[in-house]
Protein backbone atom coordinates (compact mmCIF):
# COMPACT_ATOMS: atom_id res chain seq x y z
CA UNK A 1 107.04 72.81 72.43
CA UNK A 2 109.78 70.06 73.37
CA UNK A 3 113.07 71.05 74.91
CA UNK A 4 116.45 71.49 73.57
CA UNK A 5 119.25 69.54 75.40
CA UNK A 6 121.67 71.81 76.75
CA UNK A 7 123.36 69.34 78.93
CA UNK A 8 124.35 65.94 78.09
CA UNK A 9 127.25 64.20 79.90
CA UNK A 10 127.68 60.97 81.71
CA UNK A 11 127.65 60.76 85.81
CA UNK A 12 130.75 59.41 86.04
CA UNK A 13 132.22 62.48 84.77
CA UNK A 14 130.95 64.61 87.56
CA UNK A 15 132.56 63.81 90.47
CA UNK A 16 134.57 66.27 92.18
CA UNK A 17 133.72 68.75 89.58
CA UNK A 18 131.72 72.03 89.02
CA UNK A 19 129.03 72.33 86.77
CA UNK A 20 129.06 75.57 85.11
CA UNK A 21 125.83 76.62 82.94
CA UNK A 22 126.67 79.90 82.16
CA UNK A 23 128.43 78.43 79.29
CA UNK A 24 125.26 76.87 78.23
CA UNK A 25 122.01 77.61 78.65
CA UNK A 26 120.44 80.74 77.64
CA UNK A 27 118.89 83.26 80.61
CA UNK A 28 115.33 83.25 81.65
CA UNK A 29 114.59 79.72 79.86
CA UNK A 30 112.59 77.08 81.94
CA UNK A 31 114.48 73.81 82.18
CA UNK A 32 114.25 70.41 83.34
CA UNK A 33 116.58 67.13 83.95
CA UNK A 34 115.31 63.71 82.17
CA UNK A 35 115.11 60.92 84.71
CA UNK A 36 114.66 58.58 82.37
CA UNK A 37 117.97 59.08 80.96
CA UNK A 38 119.62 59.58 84.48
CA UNK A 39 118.63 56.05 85.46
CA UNK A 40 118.46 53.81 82.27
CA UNK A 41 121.55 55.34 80.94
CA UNK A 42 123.72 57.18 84.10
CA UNK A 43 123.35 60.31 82.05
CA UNK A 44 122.57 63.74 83.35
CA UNK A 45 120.61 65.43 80.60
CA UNK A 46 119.25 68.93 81.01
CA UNK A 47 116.70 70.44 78.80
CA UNK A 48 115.44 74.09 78.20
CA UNK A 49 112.39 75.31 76.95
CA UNK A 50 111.57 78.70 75.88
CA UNK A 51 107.85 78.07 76.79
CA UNK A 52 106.58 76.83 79.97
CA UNK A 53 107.26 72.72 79.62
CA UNK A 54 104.16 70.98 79.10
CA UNK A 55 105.34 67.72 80.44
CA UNK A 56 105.09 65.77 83.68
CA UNK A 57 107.69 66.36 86.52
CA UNK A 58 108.52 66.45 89.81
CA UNK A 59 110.13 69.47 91.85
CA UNK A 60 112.49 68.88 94.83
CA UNK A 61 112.52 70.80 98.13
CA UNK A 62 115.57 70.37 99.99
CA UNK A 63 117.48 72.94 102.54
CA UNK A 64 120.90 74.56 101.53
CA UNK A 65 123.00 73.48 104.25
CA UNK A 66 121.89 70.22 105.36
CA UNK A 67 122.68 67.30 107.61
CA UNK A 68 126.58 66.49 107.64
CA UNK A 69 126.81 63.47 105.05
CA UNK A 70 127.90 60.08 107.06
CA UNK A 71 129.21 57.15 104.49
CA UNK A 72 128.78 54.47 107.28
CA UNK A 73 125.25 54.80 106.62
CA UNK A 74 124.71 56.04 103.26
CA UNK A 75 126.24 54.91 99.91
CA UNK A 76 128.35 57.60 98.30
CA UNK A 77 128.82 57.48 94.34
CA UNK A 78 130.79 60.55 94.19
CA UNK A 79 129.33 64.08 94.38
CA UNK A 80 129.72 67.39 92.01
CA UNK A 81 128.77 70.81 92.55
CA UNK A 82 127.53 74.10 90.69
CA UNK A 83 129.17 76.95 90.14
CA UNK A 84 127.50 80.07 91.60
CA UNK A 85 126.07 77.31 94.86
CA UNK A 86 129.51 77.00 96.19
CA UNK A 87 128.29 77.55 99.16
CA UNK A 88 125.64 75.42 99.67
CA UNK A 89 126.01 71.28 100.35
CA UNK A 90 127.33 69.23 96.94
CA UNK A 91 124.90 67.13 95.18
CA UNK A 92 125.07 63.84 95.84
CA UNK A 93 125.36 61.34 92.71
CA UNK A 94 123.50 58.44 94.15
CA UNK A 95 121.03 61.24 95.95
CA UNK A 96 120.16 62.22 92.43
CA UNK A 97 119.79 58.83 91.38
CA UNK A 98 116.90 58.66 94.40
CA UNK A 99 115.38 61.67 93.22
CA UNK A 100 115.26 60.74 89.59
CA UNK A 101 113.48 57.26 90.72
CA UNK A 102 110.92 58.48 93.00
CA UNK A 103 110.15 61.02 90.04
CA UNK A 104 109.87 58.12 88.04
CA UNK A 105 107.47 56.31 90.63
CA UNK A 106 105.21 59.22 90.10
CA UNK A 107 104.91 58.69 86.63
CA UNK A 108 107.19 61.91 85.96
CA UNK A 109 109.75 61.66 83.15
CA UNK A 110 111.28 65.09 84.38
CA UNK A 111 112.38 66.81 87.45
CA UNK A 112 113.14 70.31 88.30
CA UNK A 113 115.95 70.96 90.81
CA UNK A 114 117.08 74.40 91.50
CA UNK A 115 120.61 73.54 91.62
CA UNK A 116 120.46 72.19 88.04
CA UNK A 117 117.76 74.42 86.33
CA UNK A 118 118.49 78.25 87.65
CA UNK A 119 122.17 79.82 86.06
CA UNK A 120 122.91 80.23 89.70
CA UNK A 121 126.08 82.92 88.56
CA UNK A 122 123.15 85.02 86.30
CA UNK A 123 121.04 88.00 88.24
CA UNK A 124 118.86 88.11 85.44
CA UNK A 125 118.15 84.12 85.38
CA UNK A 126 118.08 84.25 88.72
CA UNK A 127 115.56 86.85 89.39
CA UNK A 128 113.50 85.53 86.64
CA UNK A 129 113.48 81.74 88.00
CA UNK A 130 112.18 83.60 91.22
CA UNK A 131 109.25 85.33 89.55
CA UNK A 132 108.04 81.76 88.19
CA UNK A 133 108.82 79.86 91.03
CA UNK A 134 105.26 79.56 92.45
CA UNK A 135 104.10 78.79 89.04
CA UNK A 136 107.13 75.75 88.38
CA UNK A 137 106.02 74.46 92.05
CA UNK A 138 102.29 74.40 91.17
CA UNK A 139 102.22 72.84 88.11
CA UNK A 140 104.56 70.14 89.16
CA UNK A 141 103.10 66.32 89.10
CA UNK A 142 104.18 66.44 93.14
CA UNK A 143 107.06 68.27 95.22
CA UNK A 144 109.43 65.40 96.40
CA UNK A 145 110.89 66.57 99.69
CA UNK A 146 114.77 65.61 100.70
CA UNK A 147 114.93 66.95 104.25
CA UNK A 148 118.76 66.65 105.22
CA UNK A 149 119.58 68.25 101.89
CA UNK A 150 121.12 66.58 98.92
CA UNK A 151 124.19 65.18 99.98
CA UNK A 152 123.26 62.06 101.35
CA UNK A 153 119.13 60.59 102.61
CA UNK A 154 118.18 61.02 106.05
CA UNK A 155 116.48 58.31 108.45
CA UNK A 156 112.84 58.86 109.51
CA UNK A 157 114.51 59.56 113.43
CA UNK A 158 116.82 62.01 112.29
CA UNK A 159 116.63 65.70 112.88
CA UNK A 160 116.17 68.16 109.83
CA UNK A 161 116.19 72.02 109.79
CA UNK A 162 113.57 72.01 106.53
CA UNK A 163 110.87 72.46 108.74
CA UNK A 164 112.93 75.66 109.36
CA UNK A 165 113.44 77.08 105.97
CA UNK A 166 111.55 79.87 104.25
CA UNK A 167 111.19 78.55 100.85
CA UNK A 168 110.20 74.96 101.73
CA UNK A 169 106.78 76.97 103.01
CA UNK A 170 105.57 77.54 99.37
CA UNK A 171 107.38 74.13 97.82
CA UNK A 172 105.41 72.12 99.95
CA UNK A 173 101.92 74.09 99.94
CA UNK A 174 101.92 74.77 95.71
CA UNK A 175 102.43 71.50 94.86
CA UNK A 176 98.94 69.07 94.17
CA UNK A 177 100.66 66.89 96.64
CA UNK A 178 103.90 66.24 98.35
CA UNK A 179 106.45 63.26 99.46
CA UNK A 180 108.92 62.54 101.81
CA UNK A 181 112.01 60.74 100.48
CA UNK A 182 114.33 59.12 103.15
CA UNK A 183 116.43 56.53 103.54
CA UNK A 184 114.23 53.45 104.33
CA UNK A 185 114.87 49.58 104.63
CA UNK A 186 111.57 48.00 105.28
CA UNK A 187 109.65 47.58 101.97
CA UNK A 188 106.60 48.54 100.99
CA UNK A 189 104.09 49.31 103.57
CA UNK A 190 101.24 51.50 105.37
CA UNK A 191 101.36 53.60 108.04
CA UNK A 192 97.98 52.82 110.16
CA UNK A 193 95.37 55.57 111.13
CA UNK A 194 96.72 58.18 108.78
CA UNK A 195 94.59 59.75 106.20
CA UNK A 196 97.84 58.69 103.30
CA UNK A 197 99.28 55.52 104.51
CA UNK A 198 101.08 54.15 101.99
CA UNK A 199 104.94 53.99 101.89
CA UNK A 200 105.82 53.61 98.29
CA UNK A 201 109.30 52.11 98.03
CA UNK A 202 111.63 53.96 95.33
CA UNK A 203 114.91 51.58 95.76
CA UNK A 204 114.68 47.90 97.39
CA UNK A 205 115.98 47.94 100.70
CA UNK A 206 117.00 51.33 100.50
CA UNK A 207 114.87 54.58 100.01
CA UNK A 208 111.21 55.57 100.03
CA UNK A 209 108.29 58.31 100.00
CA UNK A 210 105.09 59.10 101.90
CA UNK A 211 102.97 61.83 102.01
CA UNK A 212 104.26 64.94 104.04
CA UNK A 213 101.03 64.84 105.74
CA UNK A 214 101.66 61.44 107.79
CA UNK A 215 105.12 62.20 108.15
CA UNK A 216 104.42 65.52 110.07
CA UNK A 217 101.30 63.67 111.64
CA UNK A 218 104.16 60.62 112.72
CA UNK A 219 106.61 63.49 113.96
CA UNK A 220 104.58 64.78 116.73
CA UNK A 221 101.64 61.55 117.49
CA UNK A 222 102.10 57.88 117.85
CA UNK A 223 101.74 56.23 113.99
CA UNK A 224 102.37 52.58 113.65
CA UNK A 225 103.57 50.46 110.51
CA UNK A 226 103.30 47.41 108.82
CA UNK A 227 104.68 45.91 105.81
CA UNK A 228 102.81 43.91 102.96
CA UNK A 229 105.56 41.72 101.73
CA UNK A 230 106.91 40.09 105.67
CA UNK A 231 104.10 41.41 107.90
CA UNK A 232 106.82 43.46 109.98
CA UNK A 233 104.70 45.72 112.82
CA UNK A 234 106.64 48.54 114.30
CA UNK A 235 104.58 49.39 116.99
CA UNK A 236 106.07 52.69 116.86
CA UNK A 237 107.56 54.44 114.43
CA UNK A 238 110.14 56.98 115.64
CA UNK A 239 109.90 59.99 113.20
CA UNK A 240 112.11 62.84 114.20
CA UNK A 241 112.55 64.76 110.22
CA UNK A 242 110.45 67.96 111.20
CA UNK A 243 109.97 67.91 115.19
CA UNK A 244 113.22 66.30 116.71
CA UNK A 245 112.30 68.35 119.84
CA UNK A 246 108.96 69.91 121.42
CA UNK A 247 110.24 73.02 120.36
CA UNK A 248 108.99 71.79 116.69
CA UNK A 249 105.91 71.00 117.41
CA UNK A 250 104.29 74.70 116.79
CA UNK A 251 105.54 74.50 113.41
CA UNK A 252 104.14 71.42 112.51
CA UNK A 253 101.08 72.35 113.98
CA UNK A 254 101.27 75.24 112.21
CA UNK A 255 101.95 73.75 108.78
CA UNK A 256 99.78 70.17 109.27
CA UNK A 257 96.67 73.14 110.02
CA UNK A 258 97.53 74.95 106.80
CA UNK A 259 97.57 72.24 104.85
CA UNK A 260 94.08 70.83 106.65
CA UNK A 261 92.51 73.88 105.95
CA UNK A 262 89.95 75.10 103.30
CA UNK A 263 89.42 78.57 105.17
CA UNK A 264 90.74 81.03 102.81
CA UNK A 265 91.56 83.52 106.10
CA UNK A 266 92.62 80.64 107.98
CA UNK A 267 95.07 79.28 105.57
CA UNK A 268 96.82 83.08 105.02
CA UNK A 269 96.88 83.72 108.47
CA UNK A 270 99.07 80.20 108.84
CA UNK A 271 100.83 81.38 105.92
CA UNK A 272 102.18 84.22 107.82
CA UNK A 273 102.63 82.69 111.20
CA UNK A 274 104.66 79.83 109.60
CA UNK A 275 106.76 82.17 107.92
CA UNK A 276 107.44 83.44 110.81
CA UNK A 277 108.83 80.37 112.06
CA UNK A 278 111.29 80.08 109.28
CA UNK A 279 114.34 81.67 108.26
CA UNK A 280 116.74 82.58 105.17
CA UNK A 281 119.53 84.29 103.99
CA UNK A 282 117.76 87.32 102.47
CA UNK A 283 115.62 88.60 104.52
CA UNK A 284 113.43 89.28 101.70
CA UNK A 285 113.39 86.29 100.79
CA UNK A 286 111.20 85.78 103.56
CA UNK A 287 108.16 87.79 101.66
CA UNK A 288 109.25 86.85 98.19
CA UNK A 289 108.74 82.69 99.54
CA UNK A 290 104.82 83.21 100.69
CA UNK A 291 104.16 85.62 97.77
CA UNK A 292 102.91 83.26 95.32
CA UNK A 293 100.28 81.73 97.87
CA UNK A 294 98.37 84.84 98.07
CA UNK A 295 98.33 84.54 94.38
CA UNK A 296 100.49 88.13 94.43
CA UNK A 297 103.99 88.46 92.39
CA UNK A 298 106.57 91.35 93.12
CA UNK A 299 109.07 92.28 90.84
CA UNK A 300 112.06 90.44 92.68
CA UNK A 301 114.77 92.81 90.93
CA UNK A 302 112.63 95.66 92.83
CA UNK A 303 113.85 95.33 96.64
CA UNK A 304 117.36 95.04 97.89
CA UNK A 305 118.03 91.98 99.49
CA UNK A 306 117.65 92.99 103.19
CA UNK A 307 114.70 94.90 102.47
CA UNK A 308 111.92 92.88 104.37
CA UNK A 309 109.72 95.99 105.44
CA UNK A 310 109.41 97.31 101.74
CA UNK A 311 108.18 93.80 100.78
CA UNK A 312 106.47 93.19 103.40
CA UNK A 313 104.38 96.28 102.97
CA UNK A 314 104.05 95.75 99.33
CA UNK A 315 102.78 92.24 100.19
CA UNK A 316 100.57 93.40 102.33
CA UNK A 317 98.79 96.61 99.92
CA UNK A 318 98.12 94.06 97.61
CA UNK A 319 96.62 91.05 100.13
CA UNK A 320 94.22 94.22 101.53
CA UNK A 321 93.52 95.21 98.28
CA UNK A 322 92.32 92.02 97.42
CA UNK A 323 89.71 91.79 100.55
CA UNK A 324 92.59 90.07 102.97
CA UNK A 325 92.01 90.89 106.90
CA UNK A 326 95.47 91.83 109.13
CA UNK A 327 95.49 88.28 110.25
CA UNK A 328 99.00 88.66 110.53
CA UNK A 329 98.41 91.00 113.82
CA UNK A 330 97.57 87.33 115.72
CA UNK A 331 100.70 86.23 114.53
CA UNK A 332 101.81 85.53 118.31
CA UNK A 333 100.97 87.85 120.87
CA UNK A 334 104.04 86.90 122.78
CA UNK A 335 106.43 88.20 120.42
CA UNK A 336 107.11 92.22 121.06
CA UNK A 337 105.34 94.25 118.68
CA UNK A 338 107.92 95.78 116.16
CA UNK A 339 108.58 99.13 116.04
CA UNK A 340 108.26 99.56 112.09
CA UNK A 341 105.19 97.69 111.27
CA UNK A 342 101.48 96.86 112.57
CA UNK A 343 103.05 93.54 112.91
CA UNK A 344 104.93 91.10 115.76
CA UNK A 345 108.86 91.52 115.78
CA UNK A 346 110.74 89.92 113.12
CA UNK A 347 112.72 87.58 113.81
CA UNK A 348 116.73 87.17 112.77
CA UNK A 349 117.23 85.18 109.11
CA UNK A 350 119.89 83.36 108.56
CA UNK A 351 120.80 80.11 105.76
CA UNK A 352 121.38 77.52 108.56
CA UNK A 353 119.96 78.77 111.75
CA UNK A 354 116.62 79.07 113.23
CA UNK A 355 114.37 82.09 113.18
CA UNK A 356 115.38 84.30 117.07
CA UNK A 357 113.58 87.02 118.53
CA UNK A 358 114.88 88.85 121.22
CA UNK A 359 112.36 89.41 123.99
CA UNK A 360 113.51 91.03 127.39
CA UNK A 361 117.17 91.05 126.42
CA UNK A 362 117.19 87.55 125.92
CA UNK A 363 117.18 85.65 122.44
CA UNK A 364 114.50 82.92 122.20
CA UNK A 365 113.58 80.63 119.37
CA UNK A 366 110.20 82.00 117.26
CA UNK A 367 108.68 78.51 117.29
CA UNK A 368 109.28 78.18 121.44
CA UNK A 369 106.97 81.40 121.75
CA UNK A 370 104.59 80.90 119.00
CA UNK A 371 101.30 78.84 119.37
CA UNK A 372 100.75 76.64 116.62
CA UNK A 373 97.65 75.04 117.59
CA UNK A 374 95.40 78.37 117.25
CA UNK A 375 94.80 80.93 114.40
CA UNK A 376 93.18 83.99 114.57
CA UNK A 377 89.61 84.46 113.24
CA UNK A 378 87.66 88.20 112.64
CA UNK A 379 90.47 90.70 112.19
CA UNK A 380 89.79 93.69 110.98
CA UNK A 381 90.23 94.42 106.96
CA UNK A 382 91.86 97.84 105.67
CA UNK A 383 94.46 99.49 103.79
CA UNK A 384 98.44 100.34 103.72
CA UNK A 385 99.73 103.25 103.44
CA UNK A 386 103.35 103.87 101.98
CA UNK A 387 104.85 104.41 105.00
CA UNK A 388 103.37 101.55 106.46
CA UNK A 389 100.84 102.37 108.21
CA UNK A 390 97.73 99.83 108.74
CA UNK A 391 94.53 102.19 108.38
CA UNK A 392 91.44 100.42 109.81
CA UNK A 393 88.39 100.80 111.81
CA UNK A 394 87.37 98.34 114.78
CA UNK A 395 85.69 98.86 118.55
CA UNK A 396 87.66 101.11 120.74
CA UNK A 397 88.08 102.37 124.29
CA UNK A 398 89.94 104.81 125.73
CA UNK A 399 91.96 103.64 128.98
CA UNK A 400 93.60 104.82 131.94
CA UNK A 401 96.42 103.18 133.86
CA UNK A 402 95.80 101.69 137.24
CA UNK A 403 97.92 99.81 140.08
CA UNK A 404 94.89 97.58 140.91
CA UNK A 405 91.34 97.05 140.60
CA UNK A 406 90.60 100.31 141.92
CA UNK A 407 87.45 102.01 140.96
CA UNK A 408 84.23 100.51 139.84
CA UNK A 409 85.05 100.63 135.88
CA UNK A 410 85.93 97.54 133.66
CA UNK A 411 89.54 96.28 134.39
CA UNK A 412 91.85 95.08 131.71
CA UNK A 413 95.43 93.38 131.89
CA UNK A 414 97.77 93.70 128.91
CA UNK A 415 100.47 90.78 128.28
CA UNK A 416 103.16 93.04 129.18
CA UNK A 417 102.06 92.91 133.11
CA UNK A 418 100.32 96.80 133.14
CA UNK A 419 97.05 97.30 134.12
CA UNK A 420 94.31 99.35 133.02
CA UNK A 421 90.64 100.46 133.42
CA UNK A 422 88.58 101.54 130.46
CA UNK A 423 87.62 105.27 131.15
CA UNK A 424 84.00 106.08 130.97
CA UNK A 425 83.44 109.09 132.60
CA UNK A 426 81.14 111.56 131.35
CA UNK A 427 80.03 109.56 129.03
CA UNK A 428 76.21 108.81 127.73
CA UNK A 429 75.09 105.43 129.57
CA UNK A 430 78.87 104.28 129.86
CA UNK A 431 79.45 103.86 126.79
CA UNK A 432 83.27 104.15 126.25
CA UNK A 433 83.97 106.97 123.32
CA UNK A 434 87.33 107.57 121.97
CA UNK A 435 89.01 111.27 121.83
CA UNK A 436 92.56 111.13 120.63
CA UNK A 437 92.85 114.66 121.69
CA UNK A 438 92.73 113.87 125.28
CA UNK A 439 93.63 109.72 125.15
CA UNK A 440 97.01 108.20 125.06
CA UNK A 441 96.25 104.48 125.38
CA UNK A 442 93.31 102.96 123.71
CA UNK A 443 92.07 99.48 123.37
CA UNK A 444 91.75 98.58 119.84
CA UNK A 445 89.45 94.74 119.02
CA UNK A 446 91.15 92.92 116.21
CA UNK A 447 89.91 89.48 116.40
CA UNK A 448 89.92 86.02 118.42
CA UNK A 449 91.93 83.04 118.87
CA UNK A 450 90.28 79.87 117.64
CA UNK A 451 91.09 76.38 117.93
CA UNK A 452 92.28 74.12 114.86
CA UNK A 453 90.48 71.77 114.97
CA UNK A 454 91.16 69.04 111.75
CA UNK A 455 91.48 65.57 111.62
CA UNK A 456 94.11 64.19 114.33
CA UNK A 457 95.11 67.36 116.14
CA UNK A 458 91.13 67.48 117.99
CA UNK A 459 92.90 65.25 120.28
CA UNK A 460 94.88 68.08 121.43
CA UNK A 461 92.06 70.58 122.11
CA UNK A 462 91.63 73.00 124.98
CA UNK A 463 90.22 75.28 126.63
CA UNK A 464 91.20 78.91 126.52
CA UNK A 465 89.99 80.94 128.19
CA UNK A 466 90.92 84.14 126.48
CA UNK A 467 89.37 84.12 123.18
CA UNK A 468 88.80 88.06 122.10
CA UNK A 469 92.55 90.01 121.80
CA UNK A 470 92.91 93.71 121.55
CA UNK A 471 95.94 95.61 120.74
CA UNK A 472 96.62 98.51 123.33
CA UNK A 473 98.22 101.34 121.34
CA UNK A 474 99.59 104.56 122.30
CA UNK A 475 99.85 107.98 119.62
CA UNK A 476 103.22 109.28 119.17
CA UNK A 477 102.29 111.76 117.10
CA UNK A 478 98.83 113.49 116.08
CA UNK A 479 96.51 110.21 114.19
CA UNK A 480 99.04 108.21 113.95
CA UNK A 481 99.41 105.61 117.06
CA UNK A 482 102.02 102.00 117.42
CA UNK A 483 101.59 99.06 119.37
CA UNK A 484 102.62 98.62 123.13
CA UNK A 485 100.94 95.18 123.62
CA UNK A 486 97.93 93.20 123.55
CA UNK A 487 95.06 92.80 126.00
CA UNK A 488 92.80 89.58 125.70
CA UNK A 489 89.19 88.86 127.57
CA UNK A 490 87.49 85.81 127.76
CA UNK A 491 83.91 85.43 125.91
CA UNK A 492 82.23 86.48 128.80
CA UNK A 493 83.23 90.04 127.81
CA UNK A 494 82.05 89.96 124.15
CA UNK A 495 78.95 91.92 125.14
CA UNK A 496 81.29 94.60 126.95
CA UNK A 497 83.60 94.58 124.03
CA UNK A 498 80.57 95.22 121.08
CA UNK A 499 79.61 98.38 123.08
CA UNK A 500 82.75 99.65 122.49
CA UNK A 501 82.50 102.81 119.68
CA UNK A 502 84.03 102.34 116.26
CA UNK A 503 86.74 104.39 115.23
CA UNK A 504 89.49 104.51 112.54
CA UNK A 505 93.15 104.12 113.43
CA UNK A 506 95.98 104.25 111.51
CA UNK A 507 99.09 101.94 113.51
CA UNK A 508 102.45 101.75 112.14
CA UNK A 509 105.73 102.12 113.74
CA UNK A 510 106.63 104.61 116.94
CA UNK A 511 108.34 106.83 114.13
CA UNK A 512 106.68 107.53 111.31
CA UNK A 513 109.48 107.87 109.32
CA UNK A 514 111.96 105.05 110.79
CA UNK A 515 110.88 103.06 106.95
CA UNK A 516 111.91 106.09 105.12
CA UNK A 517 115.27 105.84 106.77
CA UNK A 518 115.59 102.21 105.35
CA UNK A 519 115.78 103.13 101.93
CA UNK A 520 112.54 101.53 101.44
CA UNK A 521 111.27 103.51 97.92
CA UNK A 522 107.69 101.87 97.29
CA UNK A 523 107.52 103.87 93.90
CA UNK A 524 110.13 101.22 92.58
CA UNK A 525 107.96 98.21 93.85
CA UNK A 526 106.65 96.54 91.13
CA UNK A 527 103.37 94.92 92.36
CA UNK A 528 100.86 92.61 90.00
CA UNK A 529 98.89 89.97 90.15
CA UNK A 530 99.99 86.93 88.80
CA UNK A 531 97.54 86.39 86.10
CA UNK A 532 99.07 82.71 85.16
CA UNK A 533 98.53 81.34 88.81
C-alpha cells in the first residue's frame, strides 16, 4: 500500500523552528521521509502508512545528546527541532541532507528517523513505535549510524558516547548490515586487512560510510587506508568514534564478538553483557532495547518507566521458556552480585552518561570492570519465578569457612578475598552432598569462561587460567538462597567439580520480597512472542 504525505514543506522553512506532528499524522501509523525529494528538491516530505511500508529504506542510529556542534569544522545550514524532543540535540539541516544521500547510496528511496517518524508528544504513538521498533530496524535496507548525534558529523578521531547507549545495541545488531557516516575528506577508498574495506563516499570531499565492523575493528587495532582516485596511504588511520580510551575497548570487544558470532548462547550472552555496558534514561528502557533480539516483545505500556527488575524478569521467563541458559550470571564476575536478582549489580542509567556501578564505596565505570574478550559457555538452563527467583539444578558442595589451607580437604577462594574448604565429612567416598538443613554456604557450578576467538581479535588471546566459575551462595531463608560471590578453578579441577552432587536451587535476592516492595505487578506484564520477527 503506498503512503500518504503528511508532511510536505521546504527546508528553508525549518530553521529555528519546531516541528509539531501532532497536528498531523495519525497515532500508531508507520512513516517514512523521501530522500529523493529531500535532495533533488530541498523538501522534507514525510509519509505514513497504515500497513507496514513495503519499500526500501534506511534507519538511523544516532545518540540523544551528542557531541557539542563546532561550525569551524562543519557546515551549518540552519537546524529545526521537534516538539516533544526538546530536550534532545536539534537536527541539523545539512546533517539530514548526509543522511538522505548515504540512504540514497544504498539504493534506499526512504529513511526512517525517530525524530521525524514517532509523534514524540503521543504515549500511545509512542509506545506503539516501541513495540515495532525491532521489526522497523530489521527490515531496513541497512542502519546508517551518526555517532556524535545529529547536529553536526563527527571525524573518524573523535570521541562518541554511541558506543554507550542502550538502544544503539539493537539498531546496530537488527539491521542486515550497518554504516558509519562521518565527516570524511579523502575520497573513495579501502581500508586494508578488514573483512569490509570499502569507504563509499556520500558527498565529495566531505562525508562518507563504512561498515561498523572495520570501524570498531580500526578503533581498537592498527587499519591502514588508501584511496583509488590519488593513491593517498595513511599508514594509520586514527579512529577514536567508539573507543577514544582503553576504557572502550571491552565494549567493542564485546559488540565486534556479537556481531562475529553464529553461537545462538554466545550471541545472547553478549547481548546481555553489552547491555550492561550501556545506559539510558529509563531504566527500562534498558530491557525494552535487547528485547527484540531474543525475538521476545513486552507490552511497553505494561512497566513504569523505572521498572528494570519487572522487565527484566519478564525478559528473562520468556528467554528460559524458550530453552535460553542464565548466561547472564557470567555477565562480569567483578561486578557485586545484586541484591534483587540472580544477576550482577545494575548499573546507574542515565541519557548522557556512562553506565556506574558502585563497588566498595567507590563508583567505577561498567566497561573498566567488565571483560569483553570472554563469554560464558555451559550455564545452567531453568525457570523464573514471579518474585524473581532463578530455579535451577547444577553440581553443588557444601563449604565451610577457613583462614588458610588448613585441613586436608579441597580449598577454594571466592573473588571477594574469603576462603573456604568444601566439607566432606561423613560422607560416602568423599563425595561432597548438599543438606540445606545444616549448610549455609554452598558452591553452586554455572559455567566457564571461554575465549572469543573470531577473525582479528585471536591476536589478542590468552591464557586463563580459571576457566570453571561457581557462584557461592548463602540461604536467608528456608530454599531460598542469594549470591555472596563467585569462586573460579582452573581445568585441572573439572574432575573434582563433576563429582560434585546435583541439586536444585532457587537464587534470587537476600529478601524475598524486596521486588514486591517495587511495585513490580507481573500479572500486568504483557509477554508474547513476536510472531512477525
Amino acid at each position: 500500500m503506498a503512503g500518504s504525505t503528511v508532511l510536505s514543506t521546504h527546508l528553508d522553512s525549518l530553521t529555528n523552528s519546531i516541528l509539531d506532528l501532532t497536528q498531523i499524522a495519525t497515532p500508531c501509523r508507520y512513516r517514512l521521509v523521501d530522500c529523493e525529494q529531500l535532495i533533488i528538491y530541498n523538501n522534507l516530505r514525510i509519509l505514513e502508512f497504515f500497513e507496514f511500508p513495503a519499500v526500501p529504506y534506511t534507519t538511523i542510529s544516532y545518540v540523544w545528546h551528542g557531541n557539542p556542534f563546532d561550525d569551524t569544522k562543519d557546515e551549518d545550514l540552519g537546524a529545526f527541532t521537534v516538539k516533544g524532543a526538546e530536550d534532545g540535540d536539534r537536527i541539523g539541516i545539512h546533517v539530514l541532507r548526509h543522511m538522505c544521500r548515504a540512504s540514497l547510496v544504498q539504493e534506499a528511496k526512504f529513511m526512517w528517523l525517530d525524530r521525524l517518524c514517532i509523534m514524540q508528544t503521543t504515549r500511545e504513538d509512542k509506545g506503539w513505535q516501541m513495540s515495532q521498533m525491532f521489526r522497523i530496524y530489521k527490515s531496513c535496507k541497512a542502519c546508517i549510524i551518526l555517532p556524535s548525534g545529529i547536529r553536526g558529523l563527527a571525524h573518524l578521531d573523535e570521541g562518541t558516547t554511541w558506543l554507550h547507549r542502550g538502544w544503539t545495541l539493537q539498531e546496530v545488531m537488527a539491521p542486515p548490515r550497518a554504516f558509519v557516516l562521518f565527516a570524511w575528506v579523502h575520497g573513495v577508498g579501502i581500508f586494508q586487512n578488514t573483512n569490509y574495506p570499502d569507504v563509499y563516499e556520500v558527498e565529495r570531499r566531505k562525508s562518507a560510510i563504512a561498515r561498523v565492523e572495520v570501524i570498531l575493528q580500526a578503533c581498537r587495532a592498527r587499519v591502514r587506508f588508501t584511496t583509488r582516485e590519488r593513491k593517498e596511504v595513511i599508514d594509520h588511520v586514527n579512529a577514536k568514534l567508539f573507543g577514544a580510551t582503553r576504557g572502550d575497548y571491552a565494549a567493542v570487544d564485546a559488540l565486534t564478538g556479537m556481531m562475529e558470532t553464529s553461537d545462538p548462547e554466545e550471541k545472547a550472552y553478549s547481548i546481555w553483557r553489552s547491555s550492561f555496558m550501556r545506559t539510558s534514561s529509563r531504566p527500562v528502557d534498558m530491557i525494552f532495547s535487547i528485547m527484540g533480539l531474543f525475538d521476545v516483545s513486552l507490552d511497553p505500556l505494561a512497566f513504569q518507566s523505572h521498572d528494570r527488575i519487572g522487565a527484566t524478569i519478564a525478559l528473562t521467563q520468556e528467554l528460559l521458556r524458550k530453552g535460553y541458559s542464565a548466561s547472564w550470571l557470567g555477565i562480569s564476575f567483578d561486578l557485586p552480585p545484586s541484591k534483587l536478582l540472580a544477576f550482577p549489580e545494575f548499573p546507574t542509567t542515565s541519557v548522557d552518561g556512562m553506565a556506574k556501578v558502585q563497588i566498595k564505596n567507590e563508583w567505577k565505570k561498567v566497561t573498566e570492570v567488565v571483560d569483553g574478550m570472554h563469554w560464558f559457555k555451559d550455564a545452567p538452563k531453568g525457570r523464573m519465578d514471579n518474585d524473581g527467583y532463578l530455579i535451577f539444578s547444577a553440581k553443588a558442595a557444601p563449604l565451610r569457612q577457613c583462614t588458610g589451607r588448613e585441613g586436608k580437604g579441597i580449598h577454594l577462594k571466592a573473588q571477594d578475598g574469603s576462603s573456604w574448604e568444601v566439607v566432606t565429612e561423613n560422607l560416602n567416598r568423599g563425595k561432597p552432598q548438599v543438606s540445606t538443613e545444616t549448610v549455609k554456604a554452598i558452591a553452586v557450578m554455572v559455567g566457564r569462561r571461554v575465549h572469543y576467538n573470531h577473525g582479528w581479535r585471536s591476536v589478542y588471546r590468552e591464557i586463563d587460567p580459571h576457566t570453571f566459575s561457581a557462584l557461592l551462595i548463602r540461604d536467608h531463608e528456608p530454599g531460598k538462597f542469594h549470591i555472596v560471590s563467585y569462586i573460579h578453578g582452573a581445568d585441572s579441577l573439572q574432575k573434582v567439580f563433576e563429582n560434585w552432587e546435583d541439586r536444585e536451587f532457587a537464587v534470587g535476592g537476600i529478601e524475598g520480597t524486596k521486588v514486591s516492595v517495587m511495585d513490580v505487578r507481573l500479572t500486568r506484564f504483557q509477554t508474547y512472542i513476536n510472531a512477525e520477527q
